[in-house]
C-alpha atoms as a PDB file:
ATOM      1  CA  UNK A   1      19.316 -53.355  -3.138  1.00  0.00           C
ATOM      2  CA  UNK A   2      21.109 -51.201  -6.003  1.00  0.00           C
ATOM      3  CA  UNK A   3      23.364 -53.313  -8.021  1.00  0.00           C
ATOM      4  CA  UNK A   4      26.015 -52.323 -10.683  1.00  0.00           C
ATOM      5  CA  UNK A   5      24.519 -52.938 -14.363  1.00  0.00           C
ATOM      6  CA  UNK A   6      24.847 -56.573 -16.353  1.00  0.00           C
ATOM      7  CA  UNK A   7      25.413 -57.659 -19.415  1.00  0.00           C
ATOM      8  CA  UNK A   8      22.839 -59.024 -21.393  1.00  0.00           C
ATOM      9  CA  UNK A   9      23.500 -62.657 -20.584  1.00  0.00           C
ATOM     10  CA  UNK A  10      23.020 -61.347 -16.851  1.00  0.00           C
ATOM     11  CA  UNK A  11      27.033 -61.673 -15.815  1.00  0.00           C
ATOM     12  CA  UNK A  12      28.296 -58.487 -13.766  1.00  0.00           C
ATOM     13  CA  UNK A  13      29.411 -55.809 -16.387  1.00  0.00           C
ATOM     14  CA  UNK A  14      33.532 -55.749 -15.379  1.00  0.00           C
ATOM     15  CA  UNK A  15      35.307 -52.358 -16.115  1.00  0.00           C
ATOM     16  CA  UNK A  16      38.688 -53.379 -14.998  1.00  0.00           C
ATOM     17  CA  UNK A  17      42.513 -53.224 -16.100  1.00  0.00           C
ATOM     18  CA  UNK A  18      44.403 -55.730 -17.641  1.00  0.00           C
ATOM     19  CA  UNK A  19      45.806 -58.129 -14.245  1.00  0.00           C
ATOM     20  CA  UNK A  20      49.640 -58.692 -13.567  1.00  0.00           C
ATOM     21  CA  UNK A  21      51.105 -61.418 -15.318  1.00  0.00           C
ATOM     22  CA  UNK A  22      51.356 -63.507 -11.752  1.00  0.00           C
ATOM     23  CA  UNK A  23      49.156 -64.266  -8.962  1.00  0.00           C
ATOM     24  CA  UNK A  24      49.949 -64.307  -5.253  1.00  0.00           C
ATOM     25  CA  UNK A  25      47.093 -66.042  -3.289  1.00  0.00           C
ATOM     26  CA  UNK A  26      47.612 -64.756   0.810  1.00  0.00           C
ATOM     27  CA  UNK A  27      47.863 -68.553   1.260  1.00  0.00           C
ATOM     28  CA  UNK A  28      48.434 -71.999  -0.245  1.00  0.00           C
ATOM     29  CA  UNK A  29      45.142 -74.011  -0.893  1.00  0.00           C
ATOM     30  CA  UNK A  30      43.718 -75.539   2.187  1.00  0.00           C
ATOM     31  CA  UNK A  31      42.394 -78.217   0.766  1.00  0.00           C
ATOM     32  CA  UNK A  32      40.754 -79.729   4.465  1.00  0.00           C
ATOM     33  CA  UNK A  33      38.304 -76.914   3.176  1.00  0.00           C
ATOM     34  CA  UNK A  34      37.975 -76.972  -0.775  1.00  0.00           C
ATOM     35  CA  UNK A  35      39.895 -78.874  -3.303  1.00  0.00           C
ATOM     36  CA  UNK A  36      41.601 -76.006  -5.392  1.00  0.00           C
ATOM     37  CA  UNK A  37      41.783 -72.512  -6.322  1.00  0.00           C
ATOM     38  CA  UNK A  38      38.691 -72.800  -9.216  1.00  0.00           C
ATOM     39  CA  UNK A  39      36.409 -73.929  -6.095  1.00  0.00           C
ATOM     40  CA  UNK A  40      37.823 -71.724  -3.329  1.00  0.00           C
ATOM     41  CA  UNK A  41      35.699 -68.617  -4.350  1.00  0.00           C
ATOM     42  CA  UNK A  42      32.601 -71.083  -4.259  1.00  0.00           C
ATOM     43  CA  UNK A  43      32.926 -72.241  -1.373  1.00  0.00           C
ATOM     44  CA  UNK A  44      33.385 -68.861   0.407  1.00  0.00           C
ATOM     45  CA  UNK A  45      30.302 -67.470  -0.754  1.00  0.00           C
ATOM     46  CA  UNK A  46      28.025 -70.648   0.726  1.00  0.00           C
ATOM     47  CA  UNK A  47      29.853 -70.172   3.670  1.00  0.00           C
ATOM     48  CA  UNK A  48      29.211 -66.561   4.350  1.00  0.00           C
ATOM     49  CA  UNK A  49      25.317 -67.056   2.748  1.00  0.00           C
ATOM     50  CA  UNK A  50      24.878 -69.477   5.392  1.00  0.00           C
ATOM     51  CA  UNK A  51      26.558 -68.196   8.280  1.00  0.00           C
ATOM     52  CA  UNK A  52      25.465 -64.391   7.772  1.00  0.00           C
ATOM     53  CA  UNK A  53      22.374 -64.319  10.498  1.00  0.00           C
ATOM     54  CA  UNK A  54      25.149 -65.672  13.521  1.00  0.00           C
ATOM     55  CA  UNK A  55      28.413 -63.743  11.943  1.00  0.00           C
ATOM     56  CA  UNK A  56      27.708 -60.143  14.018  1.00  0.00           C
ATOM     57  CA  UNK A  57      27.380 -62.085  17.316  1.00  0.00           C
ATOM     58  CA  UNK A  58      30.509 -64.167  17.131  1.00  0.00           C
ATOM     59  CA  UNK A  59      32.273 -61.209  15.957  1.00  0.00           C
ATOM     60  CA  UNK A  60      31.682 -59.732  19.268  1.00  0.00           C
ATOM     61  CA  UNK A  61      32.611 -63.125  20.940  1.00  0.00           C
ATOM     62  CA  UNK A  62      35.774 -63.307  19.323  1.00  0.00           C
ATOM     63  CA  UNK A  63      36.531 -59.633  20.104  1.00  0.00           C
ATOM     64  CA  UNK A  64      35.420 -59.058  23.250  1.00  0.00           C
ATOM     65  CA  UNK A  65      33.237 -56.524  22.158  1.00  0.00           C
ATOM     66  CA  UNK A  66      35.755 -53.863  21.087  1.00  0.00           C
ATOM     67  CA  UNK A  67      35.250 -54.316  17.340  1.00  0.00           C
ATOM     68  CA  UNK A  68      33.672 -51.659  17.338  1.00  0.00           C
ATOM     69  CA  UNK A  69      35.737 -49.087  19.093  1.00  0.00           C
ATOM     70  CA  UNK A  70      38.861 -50.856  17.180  1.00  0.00           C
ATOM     71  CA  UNK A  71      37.335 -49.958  13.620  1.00  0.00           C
ATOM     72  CA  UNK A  72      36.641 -46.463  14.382  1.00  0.00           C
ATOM     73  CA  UNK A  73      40.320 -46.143  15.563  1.00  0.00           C
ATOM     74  CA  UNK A  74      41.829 -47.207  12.791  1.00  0.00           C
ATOM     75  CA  UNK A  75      40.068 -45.856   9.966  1.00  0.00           C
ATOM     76  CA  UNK A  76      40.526 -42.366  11.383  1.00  0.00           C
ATOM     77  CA  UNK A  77      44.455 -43.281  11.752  1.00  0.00           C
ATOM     78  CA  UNK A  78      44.360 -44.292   7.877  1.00  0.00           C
ATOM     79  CA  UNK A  79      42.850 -40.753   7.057  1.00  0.00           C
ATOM     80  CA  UNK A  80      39.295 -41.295   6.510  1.00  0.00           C
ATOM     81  CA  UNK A  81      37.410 -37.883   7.702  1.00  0.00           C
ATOM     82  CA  UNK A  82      34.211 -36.478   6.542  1.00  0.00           C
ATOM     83  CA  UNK A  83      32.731 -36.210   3.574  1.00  0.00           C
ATOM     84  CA  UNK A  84      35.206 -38.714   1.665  1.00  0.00           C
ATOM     85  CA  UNK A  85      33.603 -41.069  -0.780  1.00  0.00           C
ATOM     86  CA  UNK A  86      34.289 -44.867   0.192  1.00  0.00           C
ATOM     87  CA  UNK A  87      34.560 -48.219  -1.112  1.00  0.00           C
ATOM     88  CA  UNK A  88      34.444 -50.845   1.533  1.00  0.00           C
ATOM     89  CA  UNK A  89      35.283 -54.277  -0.380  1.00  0.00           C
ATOM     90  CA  UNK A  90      34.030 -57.187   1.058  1.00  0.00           C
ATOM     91  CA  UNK A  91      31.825 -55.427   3.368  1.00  0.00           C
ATOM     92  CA  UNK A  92      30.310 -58.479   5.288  1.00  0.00           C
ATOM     93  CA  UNK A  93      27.438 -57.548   7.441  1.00  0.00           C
ATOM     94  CA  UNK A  94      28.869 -53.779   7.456  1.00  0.00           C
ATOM     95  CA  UNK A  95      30.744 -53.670  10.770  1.00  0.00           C
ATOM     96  CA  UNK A  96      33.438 -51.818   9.084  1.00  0.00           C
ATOM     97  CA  UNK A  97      31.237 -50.159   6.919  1.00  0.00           C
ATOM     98  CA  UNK A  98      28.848 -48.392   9.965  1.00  0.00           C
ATOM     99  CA  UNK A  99      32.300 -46.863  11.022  1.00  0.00           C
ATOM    100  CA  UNK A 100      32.760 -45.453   8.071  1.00  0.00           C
ATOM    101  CA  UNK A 101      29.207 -43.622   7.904  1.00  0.00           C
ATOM    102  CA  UNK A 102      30.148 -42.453  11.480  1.00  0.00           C
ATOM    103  CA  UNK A 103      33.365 -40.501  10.126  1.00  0.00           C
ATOM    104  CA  UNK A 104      32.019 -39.569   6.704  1.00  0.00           C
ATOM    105  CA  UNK A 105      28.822 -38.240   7.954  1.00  0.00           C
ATOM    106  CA  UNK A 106      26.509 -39.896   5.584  1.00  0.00           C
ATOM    107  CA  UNK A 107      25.501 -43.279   4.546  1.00  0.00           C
ATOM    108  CA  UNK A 108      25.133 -42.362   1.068  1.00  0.00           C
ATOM    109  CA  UNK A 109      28.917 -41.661   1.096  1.00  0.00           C
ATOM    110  CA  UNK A 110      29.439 -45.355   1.957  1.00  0.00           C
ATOM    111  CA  UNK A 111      29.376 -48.181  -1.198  1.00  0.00           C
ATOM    112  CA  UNK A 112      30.049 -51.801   0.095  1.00  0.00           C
ATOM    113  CA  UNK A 113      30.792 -54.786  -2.080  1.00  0.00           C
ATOM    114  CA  UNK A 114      30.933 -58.188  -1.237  1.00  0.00           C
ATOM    115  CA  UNK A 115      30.337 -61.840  -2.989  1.00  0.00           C
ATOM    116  CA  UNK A 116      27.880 -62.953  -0.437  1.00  0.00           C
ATOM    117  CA  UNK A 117      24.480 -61.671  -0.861  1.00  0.00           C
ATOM    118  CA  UNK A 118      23.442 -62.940   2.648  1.00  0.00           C
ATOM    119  CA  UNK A 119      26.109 -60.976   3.876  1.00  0.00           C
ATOM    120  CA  UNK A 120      25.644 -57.901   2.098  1.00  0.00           C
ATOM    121  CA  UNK A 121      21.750 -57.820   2.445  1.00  0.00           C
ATOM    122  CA  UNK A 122      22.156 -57.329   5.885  1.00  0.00           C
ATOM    123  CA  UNK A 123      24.572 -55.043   5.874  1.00  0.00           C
ATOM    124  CA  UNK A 124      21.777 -52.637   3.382  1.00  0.00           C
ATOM    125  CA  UNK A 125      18.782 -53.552   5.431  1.00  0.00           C
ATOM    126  CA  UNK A 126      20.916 -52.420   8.481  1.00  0.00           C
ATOM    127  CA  UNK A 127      22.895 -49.319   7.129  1.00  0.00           C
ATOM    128  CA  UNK A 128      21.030 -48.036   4.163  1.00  0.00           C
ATOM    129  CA  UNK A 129      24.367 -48.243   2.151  1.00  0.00           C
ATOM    130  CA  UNK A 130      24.626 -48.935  -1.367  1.00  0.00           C
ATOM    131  CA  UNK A 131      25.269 -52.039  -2.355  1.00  0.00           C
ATOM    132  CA  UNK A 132      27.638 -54.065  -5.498  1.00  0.00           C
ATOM    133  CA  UNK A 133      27.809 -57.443  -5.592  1.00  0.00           C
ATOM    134  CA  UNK A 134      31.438 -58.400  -6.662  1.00  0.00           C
ATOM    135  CA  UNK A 135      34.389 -59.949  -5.520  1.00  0.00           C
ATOM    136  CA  UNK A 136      38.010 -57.534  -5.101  1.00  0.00           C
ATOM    137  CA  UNK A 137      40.265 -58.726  -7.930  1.00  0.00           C
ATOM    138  CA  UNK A 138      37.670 -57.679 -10.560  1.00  0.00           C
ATOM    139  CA  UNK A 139      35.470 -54.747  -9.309  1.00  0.00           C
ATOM    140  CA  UNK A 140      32.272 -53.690 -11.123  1.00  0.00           C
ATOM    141  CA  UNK A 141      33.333 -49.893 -11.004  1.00  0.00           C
ATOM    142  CA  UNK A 142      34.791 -47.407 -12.809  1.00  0.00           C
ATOM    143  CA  UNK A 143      37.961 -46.206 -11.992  1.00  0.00           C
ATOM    144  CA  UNK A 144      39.341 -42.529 -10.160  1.00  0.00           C
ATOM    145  CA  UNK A 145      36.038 -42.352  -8.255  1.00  0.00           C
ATOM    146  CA  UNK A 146      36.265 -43.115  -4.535  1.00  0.00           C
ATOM    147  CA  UNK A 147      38.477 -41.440  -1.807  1.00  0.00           C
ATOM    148  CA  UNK A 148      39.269 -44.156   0.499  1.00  0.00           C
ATOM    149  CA  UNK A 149      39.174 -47.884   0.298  1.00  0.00           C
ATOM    150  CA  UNK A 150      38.634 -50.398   2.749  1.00  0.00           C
ATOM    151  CA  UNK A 151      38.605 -54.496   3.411  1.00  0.00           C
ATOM    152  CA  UNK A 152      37.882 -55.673   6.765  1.00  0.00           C
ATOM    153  CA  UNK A 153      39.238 -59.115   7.804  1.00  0.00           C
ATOM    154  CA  UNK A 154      39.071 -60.123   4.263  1.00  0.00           C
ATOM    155  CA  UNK A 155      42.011 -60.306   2.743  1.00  0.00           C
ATOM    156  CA  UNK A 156      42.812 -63.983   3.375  1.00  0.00           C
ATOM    157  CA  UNK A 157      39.430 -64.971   1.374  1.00  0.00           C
ATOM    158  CA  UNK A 158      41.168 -63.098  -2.061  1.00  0.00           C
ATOM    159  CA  UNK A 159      42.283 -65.841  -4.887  1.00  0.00           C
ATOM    160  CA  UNK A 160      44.929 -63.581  -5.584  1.00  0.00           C
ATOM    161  CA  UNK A 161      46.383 -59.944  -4.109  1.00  0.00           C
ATOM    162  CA  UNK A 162      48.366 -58.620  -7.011  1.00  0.00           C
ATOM    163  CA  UNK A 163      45.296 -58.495  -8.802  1.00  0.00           C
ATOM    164  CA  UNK A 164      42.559 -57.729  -5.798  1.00  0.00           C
ATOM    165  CA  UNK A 165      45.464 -54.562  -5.351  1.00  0.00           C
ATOM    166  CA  UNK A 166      45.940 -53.448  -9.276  1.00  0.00           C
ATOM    167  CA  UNK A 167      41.564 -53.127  -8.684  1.00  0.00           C
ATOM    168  CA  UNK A 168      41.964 -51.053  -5.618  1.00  0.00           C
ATOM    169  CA  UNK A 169      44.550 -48.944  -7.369  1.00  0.00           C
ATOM    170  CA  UNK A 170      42.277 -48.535  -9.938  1.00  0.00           C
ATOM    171  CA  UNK A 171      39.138 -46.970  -8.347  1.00  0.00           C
ATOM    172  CA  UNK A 172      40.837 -44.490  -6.184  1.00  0.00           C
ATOM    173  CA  UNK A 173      41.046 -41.034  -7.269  1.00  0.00           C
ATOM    174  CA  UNK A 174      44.677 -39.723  -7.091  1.00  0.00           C
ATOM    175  CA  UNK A 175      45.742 -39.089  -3.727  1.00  0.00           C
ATOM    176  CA  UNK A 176      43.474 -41.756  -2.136  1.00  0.00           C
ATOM    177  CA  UNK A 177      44.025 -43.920   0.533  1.00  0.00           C
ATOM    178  CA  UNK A 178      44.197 -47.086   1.574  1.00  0.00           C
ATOM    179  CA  UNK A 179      43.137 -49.411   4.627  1.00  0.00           C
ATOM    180  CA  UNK A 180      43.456 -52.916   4.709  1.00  0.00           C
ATOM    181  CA  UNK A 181      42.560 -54.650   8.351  1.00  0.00           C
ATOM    182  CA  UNK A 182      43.672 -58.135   8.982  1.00  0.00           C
ATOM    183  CA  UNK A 183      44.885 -60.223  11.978  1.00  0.00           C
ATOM    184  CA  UNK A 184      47.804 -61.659  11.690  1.00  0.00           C
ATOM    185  CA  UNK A 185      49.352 -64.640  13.755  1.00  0.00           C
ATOM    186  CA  UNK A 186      51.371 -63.813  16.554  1.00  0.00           C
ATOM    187  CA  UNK A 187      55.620 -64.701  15.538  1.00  0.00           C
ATOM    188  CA  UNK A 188      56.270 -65.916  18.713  1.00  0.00           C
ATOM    189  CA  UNK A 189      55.315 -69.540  18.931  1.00  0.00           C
ATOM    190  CA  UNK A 190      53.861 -69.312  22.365  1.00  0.00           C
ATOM    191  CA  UNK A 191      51.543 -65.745  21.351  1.00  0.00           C
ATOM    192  CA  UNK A 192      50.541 -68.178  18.272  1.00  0.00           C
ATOM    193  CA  UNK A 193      49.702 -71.183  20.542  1.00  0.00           C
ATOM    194  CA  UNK A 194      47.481 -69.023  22.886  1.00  0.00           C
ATOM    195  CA  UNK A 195      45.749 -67.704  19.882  1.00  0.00           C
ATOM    196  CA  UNK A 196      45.463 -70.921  18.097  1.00  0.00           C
ATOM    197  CA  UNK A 197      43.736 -72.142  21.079  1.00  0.00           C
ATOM    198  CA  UNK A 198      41.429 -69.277  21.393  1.00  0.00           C
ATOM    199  CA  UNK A 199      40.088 -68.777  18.184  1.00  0.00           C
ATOM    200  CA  UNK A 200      40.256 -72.450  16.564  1.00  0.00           C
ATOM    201  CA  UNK A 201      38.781 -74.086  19.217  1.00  0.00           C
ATOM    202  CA  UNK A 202      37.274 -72.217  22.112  1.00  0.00           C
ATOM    203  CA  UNK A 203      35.707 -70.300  20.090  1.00  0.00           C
ATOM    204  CA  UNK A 204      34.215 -72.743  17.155  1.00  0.00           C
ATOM    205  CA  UNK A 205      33.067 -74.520  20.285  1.00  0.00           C
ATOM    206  CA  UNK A 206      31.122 -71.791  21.531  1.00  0.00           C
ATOM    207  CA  UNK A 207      29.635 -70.827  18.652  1.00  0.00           C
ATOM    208  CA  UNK A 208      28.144 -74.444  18.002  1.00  0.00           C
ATOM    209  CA  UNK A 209      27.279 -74.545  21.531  1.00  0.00           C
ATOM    210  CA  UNK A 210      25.178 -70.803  21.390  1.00  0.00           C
ATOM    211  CA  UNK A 211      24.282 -70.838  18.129  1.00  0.00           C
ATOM    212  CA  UNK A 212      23.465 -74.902  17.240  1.00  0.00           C
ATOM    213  CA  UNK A 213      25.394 -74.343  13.670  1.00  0.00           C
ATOM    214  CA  UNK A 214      27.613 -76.759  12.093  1.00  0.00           C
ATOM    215  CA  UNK A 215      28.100 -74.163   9.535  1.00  0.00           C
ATOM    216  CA  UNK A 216      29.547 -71.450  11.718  1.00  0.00           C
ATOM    217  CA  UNK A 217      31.794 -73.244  14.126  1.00  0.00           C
ATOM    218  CA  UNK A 218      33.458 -74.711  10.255  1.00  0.00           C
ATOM    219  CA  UNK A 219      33.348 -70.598   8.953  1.00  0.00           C
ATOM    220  CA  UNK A 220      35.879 -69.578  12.847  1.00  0.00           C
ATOM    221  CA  UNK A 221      38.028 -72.802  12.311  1.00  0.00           C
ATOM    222  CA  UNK A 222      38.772 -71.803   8.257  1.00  0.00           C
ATOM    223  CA  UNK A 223      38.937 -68.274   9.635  1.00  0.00           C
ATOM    224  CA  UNK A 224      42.477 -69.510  12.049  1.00  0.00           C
ATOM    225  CA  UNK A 225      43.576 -71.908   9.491  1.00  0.00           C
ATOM    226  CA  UNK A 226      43.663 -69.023   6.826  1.00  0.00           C
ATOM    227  CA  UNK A 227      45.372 -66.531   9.628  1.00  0.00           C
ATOM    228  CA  UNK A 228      47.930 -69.123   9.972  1.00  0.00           C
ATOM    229  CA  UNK A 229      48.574 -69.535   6.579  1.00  0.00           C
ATOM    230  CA  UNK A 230      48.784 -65.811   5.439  1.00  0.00           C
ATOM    231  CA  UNK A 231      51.673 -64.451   3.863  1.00  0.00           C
ATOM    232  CA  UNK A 232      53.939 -62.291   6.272  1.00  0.00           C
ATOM    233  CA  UNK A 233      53.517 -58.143   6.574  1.00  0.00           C
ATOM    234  CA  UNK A 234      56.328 -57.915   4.834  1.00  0.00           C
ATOM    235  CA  UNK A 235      55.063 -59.484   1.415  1.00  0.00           C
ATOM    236  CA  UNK A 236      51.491 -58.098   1.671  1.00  0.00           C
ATOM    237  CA  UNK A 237      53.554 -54.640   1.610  1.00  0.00           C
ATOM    238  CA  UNK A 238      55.032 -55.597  -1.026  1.00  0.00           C
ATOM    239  CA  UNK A 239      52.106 -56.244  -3.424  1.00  0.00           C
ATOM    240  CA  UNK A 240      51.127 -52.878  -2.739  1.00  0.00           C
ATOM    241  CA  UNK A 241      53.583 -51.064  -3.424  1.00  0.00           C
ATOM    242  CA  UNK A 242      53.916 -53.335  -6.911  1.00  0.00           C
ATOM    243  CA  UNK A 243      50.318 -52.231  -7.594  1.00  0.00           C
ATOM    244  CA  UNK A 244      51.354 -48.452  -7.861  1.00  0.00           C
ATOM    245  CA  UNK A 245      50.268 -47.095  -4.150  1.00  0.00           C
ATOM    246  CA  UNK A 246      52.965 -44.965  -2.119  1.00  0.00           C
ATOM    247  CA  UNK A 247      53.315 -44.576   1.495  1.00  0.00           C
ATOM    248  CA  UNK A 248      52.651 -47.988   2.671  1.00  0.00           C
ATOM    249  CA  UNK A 249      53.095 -48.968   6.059  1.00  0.00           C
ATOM    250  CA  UNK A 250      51.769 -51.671   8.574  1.00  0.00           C
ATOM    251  CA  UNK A 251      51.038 -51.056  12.291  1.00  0.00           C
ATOM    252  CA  UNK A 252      49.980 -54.276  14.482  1.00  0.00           C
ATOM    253  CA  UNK A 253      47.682 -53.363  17.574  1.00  0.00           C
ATOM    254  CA  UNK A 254      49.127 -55.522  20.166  1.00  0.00           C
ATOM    255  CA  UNK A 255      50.944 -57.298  18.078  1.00  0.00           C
ATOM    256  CA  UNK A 256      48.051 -59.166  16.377  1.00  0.00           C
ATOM    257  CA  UNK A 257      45.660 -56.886  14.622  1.00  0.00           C
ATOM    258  CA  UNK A 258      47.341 -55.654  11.541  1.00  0.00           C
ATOM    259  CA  UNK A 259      46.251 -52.087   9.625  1.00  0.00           C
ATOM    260  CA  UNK A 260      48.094 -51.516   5.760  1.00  0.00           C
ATOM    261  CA  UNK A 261      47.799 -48.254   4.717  1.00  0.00           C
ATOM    262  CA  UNK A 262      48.830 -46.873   1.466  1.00  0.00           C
ATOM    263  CA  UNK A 263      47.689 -44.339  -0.811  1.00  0.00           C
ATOM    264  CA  UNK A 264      47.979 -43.622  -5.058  1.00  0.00           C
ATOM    265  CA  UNK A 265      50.139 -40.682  -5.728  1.00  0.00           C
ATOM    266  CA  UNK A 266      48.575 -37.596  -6.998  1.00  0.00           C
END
């Protein structure tokens, strides 16, 4: 699996700018989960090491199988065409990142990053894709050299968007765009009742039931409590434009599936 260079004492070597002055974590600490901030990134990455051989198949349980088509949709409605040079942070077990060799052309135009190494070895041993291990507010990388960026479903697992943003910023050559996918909770309290029903308990349940795994019913009940908790469109848009893009919108699917695009001025 290629990795980005260390430093001598074996740390990731960080190339990035200087991070604004004040943080804005998508949600307040849950702490039925992990006790702070310092701890939060921690216990993310055991979570995903550990849940990473059932995470594909309760994707698909979760979204009735039309992930896949979903993805495809929305990257090509966020610009991404072929030959473009990607970034897909926090690229999981690569379901957003086989899309993305789909429209480019090529895996070898595809770089995913992620914190989990169970997550990420899976998504190389499937896909072929280079690999950096990292985490999105302080990317290994040097800056102006990818075309699009992407996070799938990840954007409630940052510590803190103004900075995970600045990063994106960063890497992108001029005139490169942005994609961002998240759910978002419905505003209607009966659309956010049906949903909290769905996903924090029918589903958890099923997963322990199919898969036997303590640790990946826990990893679909976080994954409601964090969509619950997220900060609103409006101040996700926001950060972004803060952190220099242009051009940012949001479109919701149904309501409920959320796409921010954006992209850095030429």
């Amino acid at each position: 699996m290629p990795l980005f260079p260390r430093t001598g004492d074996g740390t990731l070597s960080i190339m990035s700018a200087a991070p604004p002055t004040a943080a804005l974590p998508p949600h307040p600490t849950l702490k039925a989960y992990y006790a702070g901030a310092s701890v939060k990134r921690g216990f993310l990455r055991e979570m995903f090491d550990a849940t990473a051989p059932d995470y594909d198949y309760v994707e698909r349980l979760l979204s009735f199988g039309t992930g896949r088509w979903y993805r495809r949709q929305a990257l090509r409605r966020a610009g991404l065409s072929t030959g473009m040079k990607v970034l897909d942070v926090a690229v999981g077990t690569g379901l957003v990142a086989r899309e993305e060799i789909a429209l480019t052309g090529r895996p070898q135009f595809v770089t995913g990053l992620d914190p989990s190494i169970g997550m990420m070895r899976r998504a190389v041993d499937a896909l072929g894709i280079a690999a950096v291990l990292g985490v999105g507010e302080q990317l290994p990388l040097a800056g102006e050299q990818f075309d699009f960026l992407s996070m799938g479903y990840a954007l409630r697992h940052l510590s803190d968007l103004n900075r995970a943003f600045s990063e994106f910023h960063r890497v992108l050559k001029p005139g490169g765009r942005l994609c961002v996918l998240e759910i978002t909770a419905p505003r209607n309290s009966f659309g956010r009742a049906v949903l909290r029903g769905y996903m924090r308990n029918l589903v958890p349940l099923l997963t322990r039931i199919t898969t036997g795994r303590a640790d990946s019913q826990l990893l679909w009940k976080y994954y409601w409590d964090t969509i619950e908790a997220c900060l609103k469109p409006e101040k996700v848009m926001d950060a972004l434009r803060d952190a220099g893009f242009i051009d940012v919108k949001h479109f919701a699917e149904l309501g409920l599936f959320s796409e921010y695009t954006a992209r850095k001025a030429v």
